[in-house]
Structure formats: structure tokens, C-alpha cells
Protein backbone atom coordinates (compact mmCIF):
# COMPACT_ATOMS: atom_id res chain seq x y z
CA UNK A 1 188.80 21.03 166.84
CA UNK A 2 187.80 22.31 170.20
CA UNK A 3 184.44 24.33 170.90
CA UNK A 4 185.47 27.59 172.84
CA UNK A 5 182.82 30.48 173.60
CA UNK A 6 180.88 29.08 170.64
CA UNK A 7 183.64 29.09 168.18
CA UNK A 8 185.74 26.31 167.08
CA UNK A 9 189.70 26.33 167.33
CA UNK A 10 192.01 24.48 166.16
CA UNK A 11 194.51 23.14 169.52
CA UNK A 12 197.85 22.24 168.21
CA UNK A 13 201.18 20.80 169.79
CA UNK A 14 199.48 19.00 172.50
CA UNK A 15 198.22 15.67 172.76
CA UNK A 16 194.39 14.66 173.08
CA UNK A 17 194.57 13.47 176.79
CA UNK A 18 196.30 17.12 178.13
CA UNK A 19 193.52 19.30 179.33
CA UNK A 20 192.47 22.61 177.94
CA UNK A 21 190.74 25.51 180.01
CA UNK A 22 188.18 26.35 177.91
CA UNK A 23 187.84 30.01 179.30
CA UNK A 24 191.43 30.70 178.59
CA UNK A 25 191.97 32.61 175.09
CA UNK A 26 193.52 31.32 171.98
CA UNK A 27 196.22 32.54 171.03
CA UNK A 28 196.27 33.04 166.82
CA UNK A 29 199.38 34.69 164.69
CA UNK A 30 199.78 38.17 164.35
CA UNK A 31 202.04 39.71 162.08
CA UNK A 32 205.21 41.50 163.26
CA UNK A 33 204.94 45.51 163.07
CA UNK A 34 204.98 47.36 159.75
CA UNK A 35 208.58 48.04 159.20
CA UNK A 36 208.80 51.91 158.74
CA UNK A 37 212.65 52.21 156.43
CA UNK A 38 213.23 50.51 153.30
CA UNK A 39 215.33 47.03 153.33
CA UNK A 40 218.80 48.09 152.13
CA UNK A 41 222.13 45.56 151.70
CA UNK A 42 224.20 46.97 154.42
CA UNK A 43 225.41 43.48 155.91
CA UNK A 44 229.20 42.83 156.09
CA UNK A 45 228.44 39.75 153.45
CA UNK A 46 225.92 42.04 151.07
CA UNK A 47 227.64 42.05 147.41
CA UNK A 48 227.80 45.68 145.86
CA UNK A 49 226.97 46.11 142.86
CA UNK A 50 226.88 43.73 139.99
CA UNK A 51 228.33 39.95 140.33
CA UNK A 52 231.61 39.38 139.84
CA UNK A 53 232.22 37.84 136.23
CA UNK A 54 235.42 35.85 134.77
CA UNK A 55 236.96 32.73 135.13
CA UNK A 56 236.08 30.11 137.48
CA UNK A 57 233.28 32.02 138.87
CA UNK A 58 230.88 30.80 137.14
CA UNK A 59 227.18 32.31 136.32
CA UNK A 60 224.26 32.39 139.04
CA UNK A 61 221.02 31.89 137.41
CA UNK A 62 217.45 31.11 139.66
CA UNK A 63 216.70 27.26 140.18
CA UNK A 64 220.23 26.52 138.53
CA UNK A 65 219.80 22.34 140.11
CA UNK A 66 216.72 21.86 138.49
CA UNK A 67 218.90 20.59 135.64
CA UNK A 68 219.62 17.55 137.66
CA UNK A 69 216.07 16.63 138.06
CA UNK A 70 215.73 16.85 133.81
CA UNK A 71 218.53 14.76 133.27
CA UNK A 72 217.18 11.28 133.64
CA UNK A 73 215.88 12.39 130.59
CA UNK A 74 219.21 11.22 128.65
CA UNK A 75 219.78 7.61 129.97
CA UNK A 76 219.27 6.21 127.03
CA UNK A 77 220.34 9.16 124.47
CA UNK A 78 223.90 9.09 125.92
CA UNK A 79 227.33 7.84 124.26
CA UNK A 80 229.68 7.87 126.88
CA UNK A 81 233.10 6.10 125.36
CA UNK A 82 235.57 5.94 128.13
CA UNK A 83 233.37 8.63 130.03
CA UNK A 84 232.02 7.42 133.42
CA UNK A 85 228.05 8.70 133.21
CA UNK A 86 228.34 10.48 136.54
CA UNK A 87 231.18 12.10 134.95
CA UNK A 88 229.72 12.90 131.68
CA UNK A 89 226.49 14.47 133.77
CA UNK A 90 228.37 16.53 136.06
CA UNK A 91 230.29 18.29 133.13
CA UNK A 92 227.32 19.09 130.95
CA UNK A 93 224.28 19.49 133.80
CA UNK A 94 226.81 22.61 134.77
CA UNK A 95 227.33 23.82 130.93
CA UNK A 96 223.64 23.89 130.87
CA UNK A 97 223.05 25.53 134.42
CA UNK A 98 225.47 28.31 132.76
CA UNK A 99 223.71 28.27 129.29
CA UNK A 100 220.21 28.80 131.61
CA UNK A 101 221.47 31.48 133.50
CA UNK A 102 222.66 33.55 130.24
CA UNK A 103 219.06 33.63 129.87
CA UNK A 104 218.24 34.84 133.32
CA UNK A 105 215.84 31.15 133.48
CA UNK A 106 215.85 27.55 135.23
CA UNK A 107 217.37 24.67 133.37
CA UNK A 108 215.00 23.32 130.82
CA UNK A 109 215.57 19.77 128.35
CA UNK A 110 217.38 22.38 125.88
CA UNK A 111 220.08 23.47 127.75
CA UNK A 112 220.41 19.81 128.39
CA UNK A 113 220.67 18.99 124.60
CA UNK A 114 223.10 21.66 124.02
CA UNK A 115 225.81 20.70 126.32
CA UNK A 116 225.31 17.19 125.49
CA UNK A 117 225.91 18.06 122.21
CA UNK A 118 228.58 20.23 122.39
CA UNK A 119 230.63 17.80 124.13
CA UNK A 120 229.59 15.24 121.67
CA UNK A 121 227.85 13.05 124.02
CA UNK A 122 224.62 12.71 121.74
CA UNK A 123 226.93 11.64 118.77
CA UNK A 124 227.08 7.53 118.65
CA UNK A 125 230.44 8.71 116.39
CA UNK A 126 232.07 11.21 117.71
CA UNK A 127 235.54 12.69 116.20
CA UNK A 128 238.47 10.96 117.48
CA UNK A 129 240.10 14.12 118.93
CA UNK A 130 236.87 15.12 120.65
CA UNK A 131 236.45 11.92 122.04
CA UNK A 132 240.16 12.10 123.54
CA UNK A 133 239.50 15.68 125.29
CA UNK A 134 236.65 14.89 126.73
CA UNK A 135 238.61 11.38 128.15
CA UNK A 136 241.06 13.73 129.54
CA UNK A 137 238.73 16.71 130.79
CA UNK A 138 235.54 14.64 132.31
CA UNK A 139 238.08 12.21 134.08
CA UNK A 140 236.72 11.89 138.04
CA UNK A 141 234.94 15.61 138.01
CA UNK A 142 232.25 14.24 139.82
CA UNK A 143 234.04 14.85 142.72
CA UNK A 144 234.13 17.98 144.47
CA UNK A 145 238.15 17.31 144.49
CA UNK A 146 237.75 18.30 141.35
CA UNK A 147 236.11 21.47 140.83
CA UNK A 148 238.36 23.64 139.28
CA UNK A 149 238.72 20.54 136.28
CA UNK A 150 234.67 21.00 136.06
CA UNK A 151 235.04 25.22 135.64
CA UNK A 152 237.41 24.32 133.24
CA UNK A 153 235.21 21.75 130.88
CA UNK A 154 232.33 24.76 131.40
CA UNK A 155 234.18 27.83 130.99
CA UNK A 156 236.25 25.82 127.30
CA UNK A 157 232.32 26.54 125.99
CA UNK A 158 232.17 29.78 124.17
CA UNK A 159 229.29 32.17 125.40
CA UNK A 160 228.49 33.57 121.86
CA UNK A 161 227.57 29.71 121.39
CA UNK A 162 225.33 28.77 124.47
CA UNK A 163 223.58 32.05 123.07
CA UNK A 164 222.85 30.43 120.04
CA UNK A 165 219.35 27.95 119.83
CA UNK A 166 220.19 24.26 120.18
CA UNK A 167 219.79 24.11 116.74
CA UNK A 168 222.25 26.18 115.81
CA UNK A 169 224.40 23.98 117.95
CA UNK A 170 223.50 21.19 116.75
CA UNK A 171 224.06 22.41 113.17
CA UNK A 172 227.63 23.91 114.02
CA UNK A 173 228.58 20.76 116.12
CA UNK A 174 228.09 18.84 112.70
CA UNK A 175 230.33 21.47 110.77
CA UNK A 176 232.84 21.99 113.10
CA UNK A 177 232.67 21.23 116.64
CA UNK A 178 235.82 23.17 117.53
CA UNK A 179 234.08 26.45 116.96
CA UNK A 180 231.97 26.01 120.06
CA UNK A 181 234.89 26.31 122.41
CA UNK A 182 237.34 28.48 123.57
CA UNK A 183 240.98 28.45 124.30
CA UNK A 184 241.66 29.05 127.82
């Protein structure tokens, strides 16, 4: 803090040793001028309209990677089979990003739960068949070289079920798992 005409400032972005002249003014933030028109999308880049939907696009939702940060949650929850955990994770932290942003939310554990279950993750005994898809379909998506295989293992979910409560899931995974996914 430096004393100046009986006030104190505060001097910032120089060091102690470089002298200050103590009659010179401070100079504090002002705020740019009121801006008179209303802000309107205009830009080359602004989207019209509503976002595109379909296929391989997938579905923006607010704080979407937030997911990531709940699921440490799962270490010890998971059954992986011949999954590799990274691979497992980046299937289902993306079903649930989608499942969040149905909702118009962040991730929370839920979502998590859901497409863990769906994909029969959660399940220490998981159907033979199911176990053999998700083999095939989680194999190396991890990698960015592989992000239309990822769309894929998201977009196989059907909406009407990531609409449902993760009970409902869970209770339809245990009757028939096949009627939580699509045939694209």
C-alpha cells in the first residue's frame, strides 16, 4: 500500500525498489462506455436458429466435462471384462454428458450410474452377448482416432431411455437390456 494525498493505493506491477511520484495520480479501472444497440449474432460463425440434431452430432449441454471429475467415483464399482477402464470411461462419461444435456443440466453421479448400467459395466455378470458388443464397440475409443466408434457406442442408447430415472434403467437393464438401445 502506498500513502498518496492522504489516501492509500494499492501500486501493482512494479517492484518495491522502483520509485513512485507521489503527486502523480492513480490510475483505477473504469468501465468501457454504455453500449447503446442490443448484442445480436451477426458473426460469420453465429449458428441460426436451433442446433443442429442427428447423428454424430451429438447434444451440447452446460458443464458437459464435469462428468469426468465424478467418475473416480466408480473405481471400485466397475466390471470391465476385456474392457480397458480408459475405454470403458470414455464410452459411458459421454452417454452420460448426453443423458445430462437432455435435461438441459451438468453431469451429476446419476447420469454416471445410468450409462454404466446400460452398458452393463455395474453388472459383475453380465450377458454373454452384451459382454461381446461392448468388447467390440469400447475397443481403443479413448483415442481421438476414434471418435466416430465413441458417437456410435452413445448414439446405440435410445433417448426415450436416458429420459427415464436410473431406476427405471436399472429395472429394464435387469429385464431386458436390449430395449435400451437402438439399431443404427
Amino acid at each position: 500500500m502506498q500513502r498518496c494525498r492522504g489516501e492509500y493505493h494499492a501500486v501493482v506491477a512494479a517492484p518495491d525498489y522502483v520509485p513512485i511520484d507521489p503527486s502523480r495520480r492513480v490510475r483505477s479501472y473504469s468501465s468501457p462506455p454504455r453500449r447503446a444497440d442490443a448484442w445480436v449474432a451477426d458473426r460469420a460463425g453465429d449458428l441460426q436458429g436451433p442446433a443442429p440434431s442427428g447423428p454424430a452430432l451429438g447434444t451440447a449441454g452446460p458443464d458437459a466435462g464435469y462428468a469426468y471429475r465424478l467418475v473416480h467415483l466408480f473405481d471400485d464399482r466397475l466390471h470391465l471384462g476385456y474392457v480397458a477402464k480408459e475405454d470403458a470411461i470414455a464410452g459411458c462419461v459421454e452417454v452420460a454428458m448426453k443423458r445430462a444435456a437432455l435435461f438441459g443440466r451438468a453431469p451429476i453421479v446419476h447420469d454416471l450410474t445410468v450409462a454404466f448400467t446400460i452398458y452393463g459395466f455395474l453388472d459383475p455378470d453380465p450377458d454373454v452377448e452384451l459382454a461381446e458388443r461392448r468388447r467390440r464397440e469400447f475397443a481403443e475409443i479413448r483415442s481421438s482416432h476414434h471418435y466416430s466408434e465413441r458417437r456410435y457406442v452413445v448414439d446405440r442408447v435410445a433417448e426415450a431411455a436416458l429420459r427415464t430415472s436410473h431406476d427405471a434403467i436399472g429395472a429394464a437393464y435387469e429385464a431386458d437390456w436390449r430395449s435400451l438401445f437402438v439399431d443404427l
